[in-house]
C-alpha atoms as a PDB file:
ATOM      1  CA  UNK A   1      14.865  23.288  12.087  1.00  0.00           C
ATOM      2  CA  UNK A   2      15.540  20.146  13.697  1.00  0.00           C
ATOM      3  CA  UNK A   3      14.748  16.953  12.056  1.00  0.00           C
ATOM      4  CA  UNK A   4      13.207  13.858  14.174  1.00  0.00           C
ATOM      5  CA  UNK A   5      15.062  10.788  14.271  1.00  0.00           C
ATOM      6  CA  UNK A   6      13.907   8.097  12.314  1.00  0.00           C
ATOM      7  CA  UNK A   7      11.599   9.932  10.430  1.00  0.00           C
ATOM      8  CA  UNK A   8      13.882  10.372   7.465  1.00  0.00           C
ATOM      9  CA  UNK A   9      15.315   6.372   7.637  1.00  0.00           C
ATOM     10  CA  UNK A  10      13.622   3.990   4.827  1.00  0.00           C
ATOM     11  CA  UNK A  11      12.804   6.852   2.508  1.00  0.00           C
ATOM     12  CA  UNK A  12      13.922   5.125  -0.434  1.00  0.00           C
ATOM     13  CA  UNK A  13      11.988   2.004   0.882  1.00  0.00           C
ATOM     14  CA  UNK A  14       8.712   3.690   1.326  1.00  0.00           C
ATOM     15  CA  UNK A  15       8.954   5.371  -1.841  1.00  0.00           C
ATOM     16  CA  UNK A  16       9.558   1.913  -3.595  1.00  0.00           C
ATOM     17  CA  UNK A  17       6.573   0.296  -1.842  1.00  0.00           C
ATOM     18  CA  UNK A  18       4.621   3.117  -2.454  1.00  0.00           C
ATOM     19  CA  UNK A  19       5.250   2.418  -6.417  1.00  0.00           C
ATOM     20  CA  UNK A  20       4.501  -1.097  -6.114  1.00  0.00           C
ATOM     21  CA  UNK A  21       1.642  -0.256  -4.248  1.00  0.00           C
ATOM     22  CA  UNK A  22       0.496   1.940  -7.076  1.00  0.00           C
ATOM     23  CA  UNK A  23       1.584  -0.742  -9.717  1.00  0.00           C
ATOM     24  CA  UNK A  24      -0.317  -3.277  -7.900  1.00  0.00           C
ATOM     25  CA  UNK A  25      -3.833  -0.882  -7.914  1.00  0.00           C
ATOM     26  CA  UNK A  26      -2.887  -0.127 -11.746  1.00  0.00           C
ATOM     27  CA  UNK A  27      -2.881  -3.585 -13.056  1.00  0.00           C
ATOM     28  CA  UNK A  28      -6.376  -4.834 -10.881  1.00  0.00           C
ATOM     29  CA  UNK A  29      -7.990  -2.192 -12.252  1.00  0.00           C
ATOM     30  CA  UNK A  30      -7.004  -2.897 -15.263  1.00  0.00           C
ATOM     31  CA  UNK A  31      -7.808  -6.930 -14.303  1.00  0.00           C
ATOM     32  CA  UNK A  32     -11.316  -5.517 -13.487  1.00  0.00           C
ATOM     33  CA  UNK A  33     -12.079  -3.862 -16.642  1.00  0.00           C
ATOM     34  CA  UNK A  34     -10.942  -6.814 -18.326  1.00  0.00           C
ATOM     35  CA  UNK A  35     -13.255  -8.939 -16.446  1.00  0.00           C
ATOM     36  CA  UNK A  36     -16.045  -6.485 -16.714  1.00  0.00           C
ATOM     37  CA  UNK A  37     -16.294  -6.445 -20.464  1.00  0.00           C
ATOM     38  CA  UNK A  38     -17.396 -10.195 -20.431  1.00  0.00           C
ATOM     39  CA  UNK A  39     -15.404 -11.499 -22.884  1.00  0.00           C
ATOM     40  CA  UNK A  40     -12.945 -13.347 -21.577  1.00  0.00           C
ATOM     41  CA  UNK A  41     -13.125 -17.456 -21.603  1.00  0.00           C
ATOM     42  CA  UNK A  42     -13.770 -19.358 -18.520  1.00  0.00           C
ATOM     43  CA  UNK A  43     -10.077 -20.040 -17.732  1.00  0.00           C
ATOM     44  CA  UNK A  44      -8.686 -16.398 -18.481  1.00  0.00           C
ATOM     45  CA  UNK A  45     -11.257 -15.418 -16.077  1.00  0.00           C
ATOM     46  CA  UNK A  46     -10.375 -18.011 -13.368  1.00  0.00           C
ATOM     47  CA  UNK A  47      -6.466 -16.535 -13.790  1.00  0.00           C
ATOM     48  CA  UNK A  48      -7.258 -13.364 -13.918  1.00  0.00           C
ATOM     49  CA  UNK A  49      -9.361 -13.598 -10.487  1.00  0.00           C
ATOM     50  CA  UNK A  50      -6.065 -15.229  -9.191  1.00  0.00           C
ATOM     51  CA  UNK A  51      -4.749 -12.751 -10.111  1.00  0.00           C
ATOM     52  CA  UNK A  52      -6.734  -9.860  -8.890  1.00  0.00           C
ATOM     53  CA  UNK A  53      -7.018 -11.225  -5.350  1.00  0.00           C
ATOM     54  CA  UNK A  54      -3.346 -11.630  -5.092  1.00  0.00           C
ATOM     55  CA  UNK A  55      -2.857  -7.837  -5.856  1.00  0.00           C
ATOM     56  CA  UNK A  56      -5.635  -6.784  -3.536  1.00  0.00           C
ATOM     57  CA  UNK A  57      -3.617  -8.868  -0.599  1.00  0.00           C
ATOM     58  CA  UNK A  58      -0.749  -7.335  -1.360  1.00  0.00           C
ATOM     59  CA  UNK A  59      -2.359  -3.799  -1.381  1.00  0.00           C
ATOM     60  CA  UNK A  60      -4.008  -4.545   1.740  1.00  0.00           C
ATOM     61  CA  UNK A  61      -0.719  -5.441   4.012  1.00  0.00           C
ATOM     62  CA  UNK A  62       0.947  -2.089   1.900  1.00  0.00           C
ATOM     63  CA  UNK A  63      -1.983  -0.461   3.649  1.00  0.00           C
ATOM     64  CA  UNK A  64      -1.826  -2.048   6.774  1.00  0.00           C
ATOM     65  CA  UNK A  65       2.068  -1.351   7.112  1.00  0.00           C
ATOM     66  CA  UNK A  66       1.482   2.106   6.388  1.00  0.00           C
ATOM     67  CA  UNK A  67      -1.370   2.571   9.107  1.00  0.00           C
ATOM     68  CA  UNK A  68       0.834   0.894  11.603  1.00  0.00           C
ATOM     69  CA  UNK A  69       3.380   3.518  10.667  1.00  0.00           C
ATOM     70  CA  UNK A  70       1.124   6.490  10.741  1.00  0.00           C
ATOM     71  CA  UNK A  71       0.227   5.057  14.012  1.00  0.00           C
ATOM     72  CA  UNK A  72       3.301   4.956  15.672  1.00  0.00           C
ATOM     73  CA  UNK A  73       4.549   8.197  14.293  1.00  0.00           C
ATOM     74  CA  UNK A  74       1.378   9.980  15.898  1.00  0.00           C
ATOM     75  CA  UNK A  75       1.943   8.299  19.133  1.00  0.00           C
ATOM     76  CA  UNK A  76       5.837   9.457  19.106  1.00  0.00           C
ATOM     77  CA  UNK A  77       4.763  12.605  18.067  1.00  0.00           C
ATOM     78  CA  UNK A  78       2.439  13.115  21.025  1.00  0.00           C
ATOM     79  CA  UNK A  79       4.873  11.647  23.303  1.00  0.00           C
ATOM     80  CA  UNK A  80       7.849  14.562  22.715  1.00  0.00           C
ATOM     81  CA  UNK A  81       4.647  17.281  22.887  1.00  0.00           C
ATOM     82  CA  UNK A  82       3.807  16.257  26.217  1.00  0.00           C
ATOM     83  CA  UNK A  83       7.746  16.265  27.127  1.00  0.00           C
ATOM     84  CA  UNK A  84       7.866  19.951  25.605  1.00  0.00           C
ATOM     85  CA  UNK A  85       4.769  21.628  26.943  1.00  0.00           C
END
């Protein structure tokens, strides 16, 4: 079977940002929990809010990235059906 070019390029890349990604999710919930429980002081909360929203960014432009891939992989995609049928 024939494999599409480009498709396979970055794998090792993805795979990495997908574990970071994962990492990332892993330690706000954790953060949340944390937070939840309503025992932290005043300025372990205030760091661990920093915190928190700087792992949510960085899960959001994962997420983003990965939509923009998706995106343009379904467009290509649809392009070389058209050219076939």
């Amino acid at each position: 079977m024939a494999r599409c070019p480009g498709f396979g390029a970055d794998a090792a890349a993805r795979a990495q940002d997908a574990a970071e990604c994962l990492d990332a999710l892993a330690e706000l919930e954790d953060l949340v929990a944390r937070m939840e429980a309503g025992s932290l002081p005043l300025d372990q909360l205030l760091v661990h809010y920093q915190r928190g929203a700087q792992l949510l960014q960085l899960c959001r432009s994962r997420l983003e990235a990965i939509e923009q891939r998706s995106e343009e992989h379904t467009s290509e995609l649809q392009s070389r059906l058209h050219l076939v049928c």
